[in-house]
C-alpha atoms as a PDB file:
ATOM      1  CA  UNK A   1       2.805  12.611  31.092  1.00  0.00           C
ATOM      2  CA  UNK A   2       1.465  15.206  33.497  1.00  0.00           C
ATOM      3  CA  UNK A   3      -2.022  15.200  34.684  1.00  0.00           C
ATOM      4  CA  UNK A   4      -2.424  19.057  33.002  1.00  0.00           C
ATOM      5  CA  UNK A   5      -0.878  17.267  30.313  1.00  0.00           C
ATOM      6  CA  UNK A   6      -3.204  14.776  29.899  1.00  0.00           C
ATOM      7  CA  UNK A   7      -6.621  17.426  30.576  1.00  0.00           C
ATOM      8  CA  UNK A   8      -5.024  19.421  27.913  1.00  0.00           C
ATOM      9  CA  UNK A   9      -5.485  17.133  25.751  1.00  0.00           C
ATOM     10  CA  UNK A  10      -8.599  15.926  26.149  1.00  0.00           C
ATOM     11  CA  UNK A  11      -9.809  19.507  25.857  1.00  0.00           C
ATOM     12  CA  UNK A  12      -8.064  19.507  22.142  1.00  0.00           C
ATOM     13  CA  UNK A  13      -9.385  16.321  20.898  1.00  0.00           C
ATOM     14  CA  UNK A  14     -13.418  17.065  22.574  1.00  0.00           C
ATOM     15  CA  UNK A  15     -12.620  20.572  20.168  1.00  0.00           C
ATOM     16  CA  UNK A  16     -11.718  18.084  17.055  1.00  0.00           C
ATOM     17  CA  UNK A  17     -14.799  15.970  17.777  1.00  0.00           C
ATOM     18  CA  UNK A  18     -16.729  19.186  17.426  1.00  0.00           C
ATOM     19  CA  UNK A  19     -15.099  19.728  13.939  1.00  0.00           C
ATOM     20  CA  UNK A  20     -15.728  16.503  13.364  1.00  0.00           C
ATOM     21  CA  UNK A  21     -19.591  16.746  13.978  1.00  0.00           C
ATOM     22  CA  UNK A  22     -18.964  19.673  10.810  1.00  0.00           C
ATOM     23  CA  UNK A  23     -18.017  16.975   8.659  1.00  0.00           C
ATOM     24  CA  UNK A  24     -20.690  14.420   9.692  1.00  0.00           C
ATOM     25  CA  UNK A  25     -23.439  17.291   8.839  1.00  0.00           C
ATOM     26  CA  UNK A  26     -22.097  17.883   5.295  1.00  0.00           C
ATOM     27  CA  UNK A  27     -21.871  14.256   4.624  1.00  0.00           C
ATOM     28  CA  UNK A  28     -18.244  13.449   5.298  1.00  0.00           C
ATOM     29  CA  UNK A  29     -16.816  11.326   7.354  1.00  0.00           C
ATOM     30  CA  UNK A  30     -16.631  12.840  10.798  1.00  0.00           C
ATOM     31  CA  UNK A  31     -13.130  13.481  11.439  1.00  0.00           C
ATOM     32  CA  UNK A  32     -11.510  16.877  13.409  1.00  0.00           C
ATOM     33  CA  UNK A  33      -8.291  18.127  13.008  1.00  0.00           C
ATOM     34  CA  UNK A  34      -7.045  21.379  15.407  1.00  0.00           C
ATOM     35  CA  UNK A  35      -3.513  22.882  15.609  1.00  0.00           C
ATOM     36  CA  UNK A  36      -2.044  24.569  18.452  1.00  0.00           C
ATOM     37  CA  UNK A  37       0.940  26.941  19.088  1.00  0.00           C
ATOM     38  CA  UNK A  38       3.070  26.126  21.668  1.00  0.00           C
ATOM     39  CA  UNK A  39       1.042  28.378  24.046  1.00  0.00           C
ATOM     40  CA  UNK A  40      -1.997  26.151  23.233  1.00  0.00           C
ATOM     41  CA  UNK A  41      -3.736  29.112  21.436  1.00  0.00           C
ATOM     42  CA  UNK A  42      -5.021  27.317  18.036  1.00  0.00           C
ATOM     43  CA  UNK A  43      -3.643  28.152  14.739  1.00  0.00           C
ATOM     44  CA  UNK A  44      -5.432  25.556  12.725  1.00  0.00           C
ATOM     45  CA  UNK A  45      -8.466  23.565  12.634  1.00  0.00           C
ATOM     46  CA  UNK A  46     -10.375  20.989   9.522  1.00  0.00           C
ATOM     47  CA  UNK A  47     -12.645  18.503   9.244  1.00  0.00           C
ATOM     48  CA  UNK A  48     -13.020  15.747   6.162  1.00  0.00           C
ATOM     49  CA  UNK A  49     -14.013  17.833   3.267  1.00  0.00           C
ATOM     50  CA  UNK A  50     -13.015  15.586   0.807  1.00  0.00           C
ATOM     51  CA  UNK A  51     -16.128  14.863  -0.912  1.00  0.00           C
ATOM     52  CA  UNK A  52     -17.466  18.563  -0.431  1.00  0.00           C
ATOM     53  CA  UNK A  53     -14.503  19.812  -1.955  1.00  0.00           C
ATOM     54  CA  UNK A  54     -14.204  16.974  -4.814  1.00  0.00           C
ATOM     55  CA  UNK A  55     -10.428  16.736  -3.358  1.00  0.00           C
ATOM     56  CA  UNK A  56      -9.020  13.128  -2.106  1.00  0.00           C
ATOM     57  CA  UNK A  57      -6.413  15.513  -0.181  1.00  0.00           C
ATOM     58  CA  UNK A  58      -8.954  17.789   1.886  1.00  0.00           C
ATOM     59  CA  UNK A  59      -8.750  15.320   4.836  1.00  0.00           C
ATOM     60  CA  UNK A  60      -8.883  17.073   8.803  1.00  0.00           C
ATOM     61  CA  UNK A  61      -5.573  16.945   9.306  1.00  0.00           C
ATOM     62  CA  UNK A  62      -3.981  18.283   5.575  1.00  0.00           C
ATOM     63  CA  UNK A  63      -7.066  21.499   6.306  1.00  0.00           C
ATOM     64  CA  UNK A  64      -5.746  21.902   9.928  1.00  0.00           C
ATOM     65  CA  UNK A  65      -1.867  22.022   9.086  1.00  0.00           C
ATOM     66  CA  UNK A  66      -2.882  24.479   6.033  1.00  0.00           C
ATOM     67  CA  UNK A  67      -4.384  27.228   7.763  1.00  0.00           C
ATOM     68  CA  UNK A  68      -1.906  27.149  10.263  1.00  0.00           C
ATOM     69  CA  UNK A  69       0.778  27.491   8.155  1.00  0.00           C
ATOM     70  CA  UNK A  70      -1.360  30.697   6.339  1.00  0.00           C
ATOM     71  CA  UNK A  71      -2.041  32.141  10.040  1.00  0.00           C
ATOM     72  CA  UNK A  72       2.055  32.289  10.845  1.00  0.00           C
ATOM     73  CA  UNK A  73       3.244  32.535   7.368  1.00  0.00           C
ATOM     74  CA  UNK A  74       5.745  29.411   7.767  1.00  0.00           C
ATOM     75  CA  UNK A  75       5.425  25.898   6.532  1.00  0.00           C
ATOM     76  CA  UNK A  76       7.001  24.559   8.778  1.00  0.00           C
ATOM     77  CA  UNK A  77       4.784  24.407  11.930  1.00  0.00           C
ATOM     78  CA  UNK A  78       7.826  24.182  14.830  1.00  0.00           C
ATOM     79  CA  UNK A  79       6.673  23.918  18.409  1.00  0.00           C
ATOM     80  CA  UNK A  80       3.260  23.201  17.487  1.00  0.00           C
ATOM     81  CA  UNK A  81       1.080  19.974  18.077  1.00  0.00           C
ATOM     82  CA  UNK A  82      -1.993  18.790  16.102  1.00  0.00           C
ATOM     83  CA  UNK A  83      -4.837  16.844  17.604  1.00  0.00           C
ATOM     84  CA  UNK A  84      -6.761  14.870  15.161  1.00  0.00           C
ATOM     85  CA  UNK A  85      -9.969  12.256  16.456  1.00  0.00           C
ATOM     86  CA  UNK A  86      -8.610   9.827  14.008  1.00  0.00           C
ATOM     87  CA  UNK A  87      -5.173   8.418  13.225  1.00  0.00           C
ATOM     88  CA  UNK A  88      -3.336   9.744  10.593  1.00  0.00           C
ATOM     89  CA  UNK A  89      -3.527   7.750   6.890  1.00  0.00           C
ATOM     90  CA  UNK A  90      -0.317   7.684   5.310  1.00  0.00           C
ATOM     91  CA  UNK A  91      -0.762  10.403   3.324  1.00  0.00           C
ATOM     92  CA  UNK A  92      -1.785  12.545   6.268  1.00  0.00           C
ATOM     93  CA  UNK A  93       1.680  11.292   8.162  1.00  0.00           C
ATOM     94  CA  UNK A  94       3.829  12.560   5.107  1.00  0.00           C
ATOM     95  CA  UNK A  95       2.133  16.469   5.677  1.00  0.00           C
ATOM     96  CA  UNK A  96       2.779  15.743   9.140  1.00  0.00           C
ATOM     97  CA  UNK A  97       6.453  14.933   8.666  1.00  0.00           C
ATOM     98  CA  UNK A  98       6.942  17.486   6.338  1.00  0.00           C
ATOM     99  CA  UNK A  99       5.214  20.119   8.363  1.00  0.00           C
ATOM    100  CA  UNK A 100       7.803  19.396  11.336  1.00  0.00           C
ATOM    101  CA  UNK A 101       5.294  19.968  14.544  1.00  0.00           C
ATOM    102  CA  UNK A 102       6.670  18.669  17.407  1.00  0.00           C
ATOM    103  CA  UNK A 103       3.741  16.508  18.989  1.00  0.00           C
ATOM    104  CA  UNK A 104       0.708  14.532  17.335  1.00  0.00           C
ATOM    105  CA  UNK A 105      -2.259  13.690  19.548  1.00  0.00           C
ATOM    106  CA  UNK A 106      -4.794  11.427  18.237  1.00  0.00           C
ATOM    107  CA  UNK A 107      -7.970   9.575  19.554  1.00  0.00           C
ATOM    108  CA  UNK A 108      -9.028   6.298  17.874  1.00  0.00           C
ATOM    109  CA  UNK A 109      -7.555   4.052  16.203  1.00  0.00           C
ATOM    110  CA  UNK A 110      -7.797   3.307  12.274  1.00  0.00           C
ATOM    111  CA  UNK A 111      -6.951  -0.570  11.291  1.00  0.00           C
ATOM    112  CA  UNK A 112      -7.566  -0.227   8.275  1.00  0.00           C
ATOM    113  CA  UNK A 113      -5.444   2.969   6.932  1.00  0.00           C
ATOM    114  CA  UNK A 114      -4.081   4.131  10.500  1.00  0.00           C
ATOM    115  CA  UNK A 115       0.161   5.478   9.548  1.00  0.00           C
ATOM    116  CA  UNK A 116       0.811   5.936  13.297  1.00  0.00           C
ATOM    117  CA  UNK A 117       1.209   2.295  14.542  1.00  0.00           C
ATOM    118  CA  UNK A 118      -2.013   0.666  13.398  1.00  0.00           C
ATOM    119  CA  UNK A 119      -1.705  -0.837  10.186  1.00  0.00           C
ATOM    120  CA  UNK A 120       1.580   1.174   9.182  1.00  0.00           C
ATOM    121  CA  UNK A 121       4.607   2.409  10.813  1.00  0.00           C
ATOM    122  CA  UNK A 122       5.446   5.663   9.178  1.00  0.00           C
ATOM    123  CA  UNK A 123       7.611   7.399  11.886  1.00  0.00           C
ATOM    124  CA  UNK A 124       9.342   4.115  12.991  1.00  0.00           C
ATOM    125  CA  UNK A 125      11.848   4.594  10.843  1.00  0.00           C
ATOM    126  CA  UNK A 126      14.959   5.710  12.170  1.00  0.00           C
ATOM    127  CA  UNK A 127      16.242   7.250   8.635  1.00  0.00           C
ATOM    128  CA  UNK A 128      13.411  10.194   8.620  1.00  0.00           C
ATOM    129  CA  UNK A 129      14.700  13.476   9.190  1.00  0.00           C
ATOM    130  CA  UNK A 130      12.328  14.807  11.758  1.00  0.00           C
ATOM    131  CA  UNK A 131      11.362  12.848  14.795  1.00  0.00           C
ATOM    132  CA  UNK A 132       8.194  13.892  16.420  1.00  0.00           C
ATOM    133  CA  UNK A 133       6.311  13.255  20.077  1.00  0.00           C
ATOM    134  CA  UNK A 134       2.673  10.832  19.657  1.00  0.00           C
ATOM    135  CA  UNK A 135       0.041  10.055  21.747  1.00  0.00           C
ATOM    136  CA  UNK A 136      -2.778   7.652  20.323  1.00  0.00           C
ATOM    137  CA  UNK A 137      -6.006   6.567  22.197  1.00  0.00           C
ATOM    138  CA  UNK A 138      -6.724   9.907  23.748  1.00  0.00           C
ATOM    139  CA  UNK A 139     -10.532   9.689  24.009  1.00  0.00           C
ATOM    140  CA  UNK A 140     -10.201   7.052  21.895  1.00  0.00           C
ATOM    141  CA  UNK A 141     -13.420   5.388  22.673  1.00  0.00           C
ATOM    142  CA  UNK A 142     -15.273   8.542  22.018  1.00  0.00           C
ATOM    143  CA  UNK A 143     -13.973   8.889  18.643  1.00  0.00           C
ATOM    144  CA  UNK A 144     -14.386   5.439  17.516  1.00  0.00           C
ATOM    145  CA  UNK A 145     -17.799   5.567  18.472  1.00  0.00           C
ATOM    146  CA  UNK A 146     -17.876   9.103  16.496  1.00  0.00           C
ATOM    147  CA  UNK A 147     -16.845   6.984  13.457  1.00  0.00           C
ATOM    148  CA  UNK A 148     -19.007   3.317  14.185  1.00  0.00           C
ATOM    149  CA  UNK A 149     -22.244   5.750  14.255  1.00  0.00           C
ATOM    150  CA  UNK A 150     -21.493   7.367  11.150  1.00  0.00           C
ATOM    151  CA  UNK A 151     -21.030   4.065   9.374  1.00  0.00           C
ATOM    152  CA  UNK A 152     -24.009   2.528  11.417  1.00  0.00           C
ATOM    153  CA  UNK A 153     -26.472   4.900   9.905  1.00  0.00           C
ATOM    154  CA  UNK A 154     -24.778   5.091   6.429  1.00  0.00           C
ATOM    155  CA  UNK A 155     -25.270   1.480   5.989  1.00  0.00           C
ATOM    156  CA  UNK A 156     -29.071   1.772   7.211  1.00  0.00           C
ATOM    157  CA  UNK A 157     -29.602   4.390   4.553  1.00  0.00           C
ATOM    158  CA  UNK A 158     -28.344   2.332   1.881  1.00  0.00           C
ATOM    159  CA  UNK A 159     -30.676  -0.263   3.059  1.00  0.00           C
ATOM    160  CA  UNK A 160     -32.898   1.962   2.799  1.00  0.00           C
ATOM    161  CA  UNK A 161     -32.595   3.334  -0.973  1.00  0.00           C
ATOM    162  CA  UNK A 162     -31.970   0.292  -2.335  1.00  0.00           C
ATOM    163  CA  UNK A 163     -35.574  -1.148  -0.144  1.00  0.00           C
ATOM    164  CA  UNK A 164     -37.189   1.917  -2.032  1.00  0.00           C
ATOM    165  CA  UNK A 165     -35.736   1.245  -5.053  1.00  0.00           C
ATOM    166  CA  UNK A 166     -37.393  -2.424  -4.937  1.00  0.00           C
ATOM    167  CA  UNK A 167     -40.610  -1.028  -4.294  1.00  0.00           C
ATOM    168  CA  UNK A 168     -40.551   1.537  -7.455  1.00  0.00           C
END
């Protein structure tokens, strides 16, 4: 991978972690989704709105591919890539897929849910019928820590409720 390559993509994925901080102020769990057409102008962009939007399918990455597929009028997004702070859950692969971009750029990581390598292997399979480029761990340090601080402070203010709640 080019160097331009590489700074182009770290440009994407600092724009998804400012999505990202969208979700965290709403409550959701900060992840950023943004599209771009082959010319790197962007198409697309989510963040989590899942709880918002009482909607287990309104992840980043499901919002991002959806309004670029409004902005050109196609479902299928050709040529395009989508750069998403968090990797894809299975369900998030299968719009992926299905949407036939050409590259997927993530930042960090997901053990627990990640599609993309991490706890499944979605696009290993050599029987799919569209093969796409991916690059995990772009500013994947960044994005973890994105993700441990939301958690971090989540658990603290259950602590906290259920210490007030003990004290009514």
């Amino acid at each position: 991978m080019t160097q331009s390559q590489q700074d182009l993509d770290q440009h994407f994925i600092t724009h998804a972690l400012t999505l990202a901080e969208k979700a965290e102020q709403l409550g959701e769990i900060p992840v950023g989704a943004v599209l771009v057409d082959e010319n790197n102008n962007i198409i697309g962009e989510g963040w989590n709105l899942s709880i918002v939007n009482n909607d287990p399918t309104a992840h980043a990455e499901i919002i991002a591919l959806r309004n670029g597929a409004e902005k050109i009028q196609n479902y299928r997004l050709l040529n395009t890539t989508l750069y998403v702070t968090l990797e894809p859950c299975t369900m998030c692969a299968g719009a992926i897929l299905h949407s036939r971009i050409k590259r997927l750029v993530f930042g960090a990581y997901d053990y627990k849910t990640g599609a993309v390598g991490s706890r499944f292997h979605f696009f290993d399979d050599y029987k799919m019928n569209h093969a796409l480029a991916i690059t995990g761990g772009v500013l994947a340090e960044k994005c973890g820590e994105k993700l441990s601080d939301f958690f971090k402070k989540r658990r603290e203010q259950k602590k906290q409720q259920k210490l007030n709640q003990s004290d009514i």
